[in-house]
C-alpha atoms as a PDB file:
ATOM      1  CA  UNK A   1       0.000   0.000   0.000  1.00  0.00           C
ATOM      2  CA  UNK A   2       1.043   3.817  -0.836  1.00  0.00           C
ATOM      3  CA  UNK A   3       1.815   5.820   2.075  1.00  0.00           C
ATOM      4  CA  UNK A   4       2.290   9.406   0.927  1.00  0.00           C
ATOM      5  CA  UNK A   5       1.142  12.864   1.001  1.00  0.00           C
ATOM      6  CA  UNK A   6      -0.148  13.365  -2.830  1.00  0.00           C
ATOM      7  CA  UNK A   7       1.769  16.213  -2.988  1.00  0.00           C
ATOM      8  CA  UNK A   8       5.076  14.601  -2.191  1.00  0.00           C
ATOM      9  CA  UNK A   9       7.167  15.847  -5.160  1.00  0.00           C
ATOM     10  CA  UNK A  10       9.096  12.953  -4.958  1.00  0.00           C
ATOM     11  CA  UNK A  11       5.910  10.525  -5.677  1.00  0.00           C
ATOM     12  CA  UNK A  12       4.676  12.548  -8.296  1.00  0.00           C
ATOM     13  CA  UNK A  13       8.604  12.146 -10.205  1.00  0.00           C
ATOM     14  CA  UNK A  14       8.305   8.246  -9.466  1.00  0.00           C
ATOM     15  CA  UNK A  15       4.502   8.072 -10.806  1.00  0.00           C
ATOM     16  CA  UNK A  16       5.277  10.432 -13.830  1.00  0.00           C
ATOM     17  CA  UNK A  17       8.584   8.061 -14.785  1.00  0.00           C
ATOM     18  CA  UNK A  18       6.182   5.674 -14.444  1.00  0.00           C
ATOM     19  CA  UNK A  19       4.664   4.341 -18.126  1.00  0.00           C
ATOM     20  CA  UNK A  20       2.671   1.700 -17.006  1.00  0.00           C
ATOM     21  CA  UNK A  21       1.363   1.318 -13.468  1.00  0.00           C
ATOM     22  CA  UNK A  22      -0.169  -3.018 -11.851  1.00  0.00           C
ATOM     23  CA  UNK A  23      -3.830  -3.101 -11.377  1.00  0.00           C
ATOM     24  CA  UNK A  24      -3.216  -3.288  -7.837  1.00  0.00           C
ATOM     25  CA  UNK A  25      -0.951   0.161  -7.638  1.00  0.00           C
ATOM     26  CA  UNK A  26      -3.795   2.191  -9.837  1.00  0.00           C
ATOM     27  CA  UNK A  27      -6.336   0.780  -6.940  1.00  0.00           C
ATOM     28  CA  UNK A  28      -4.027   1.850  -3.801  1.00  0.00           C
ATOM     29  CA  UNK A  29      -3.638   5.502  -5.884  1.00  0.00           C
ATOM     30  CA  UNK A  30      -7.044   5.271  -6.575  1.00  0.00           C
ATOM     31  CA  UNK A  31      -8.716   4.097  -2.536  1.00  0.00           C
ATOM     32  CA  UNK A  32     -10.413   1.604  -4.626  1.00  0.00           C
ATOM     33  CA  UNK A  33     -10.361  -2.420  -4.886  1.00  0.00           C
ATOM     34  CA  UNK A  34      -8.536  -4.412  -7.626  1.00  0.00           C
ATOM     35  CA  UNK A  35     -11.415  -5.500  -8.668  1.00  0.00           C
ATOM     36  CA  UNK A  36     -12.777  -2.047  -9.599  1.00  0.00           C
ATOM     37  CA  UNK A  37     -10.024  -1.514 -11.506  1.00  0.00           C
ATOM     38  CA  UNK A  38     -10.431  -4.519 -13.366  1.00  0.00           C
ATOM     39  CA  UNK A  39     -13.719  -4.022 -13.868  1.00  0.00           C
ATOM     40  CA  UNK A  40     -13.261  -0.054 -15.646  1.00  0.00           C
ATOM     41  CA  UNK A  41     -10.198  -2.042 -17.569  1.00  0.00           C
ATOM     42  CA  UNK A  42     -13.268  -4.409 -18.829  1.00  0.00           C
ATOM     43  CA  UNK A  43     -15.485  -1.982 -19.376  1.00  0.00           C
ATOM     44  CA  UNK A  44     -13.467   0.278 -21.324  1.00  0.00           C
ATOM     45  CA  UNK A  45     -12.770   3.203 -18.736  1.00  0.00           C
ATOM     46  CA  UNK A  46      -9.117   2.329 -18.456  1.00  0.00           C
ATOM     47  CA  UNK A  47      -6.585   1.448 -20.730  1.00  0.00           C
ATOM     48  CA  UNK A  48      -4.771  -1.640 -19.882  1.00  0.00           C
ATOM     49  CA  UNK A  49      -2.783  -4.317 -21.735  1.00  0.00           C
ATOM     50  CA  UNK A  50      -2.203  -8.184 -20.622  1.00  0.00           C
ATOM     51  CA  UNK A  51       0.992  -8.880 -20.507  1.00  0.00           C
ATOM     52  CA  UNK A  52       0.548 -12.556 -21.364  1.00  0.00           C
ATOM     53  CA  UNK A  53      -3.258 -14.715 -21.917  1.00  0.00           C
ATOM     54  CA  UNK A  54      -2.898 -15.498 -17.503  1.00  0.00           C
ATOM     55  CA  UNK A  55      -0.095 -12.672 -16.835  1.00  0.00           C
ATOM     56  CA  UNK A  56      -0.169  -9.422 -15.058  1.00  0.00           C
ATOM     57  CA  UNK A  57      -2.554  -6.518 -16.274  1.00  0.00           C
ATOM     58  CA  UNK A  58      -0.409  -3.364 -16.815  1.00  0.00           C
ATOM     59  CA  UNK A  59      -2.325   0.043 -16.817  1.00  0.00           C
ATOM     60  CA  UNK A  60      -1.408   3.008 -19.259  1.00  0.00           C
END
């Protein structure tokens, strides 16, 4: 889990380095479950790309 102030320059350098960001570390940024994530990723609202057919989900 992140534990930062939002406006920790340092954090927003890492997450802007950042290209692609797990499923899990858009939910912690996000307050929400996993499984919401997956679900926008399914339903459109976020672009994401499997890495392989039972592989890790990577978020753009």
């Amino acid at each position: 889990m992140f534990l930062f102030d939002k406006n920790d320059q340092v954090c927003k350098n890492w997450l802007m380095a950042k290209t692609f960001l797990s499923t899990t570390e858009v939910a912690e940024l996000l307050g929400v479950t996993s499984q919401t994530v997956r679900n926008w990723i399914k339903d459109g609202l976020i672009k994401a790309y499997r890495l392989n057919p039972t592989g890790s989900i990577l978020v753009k």
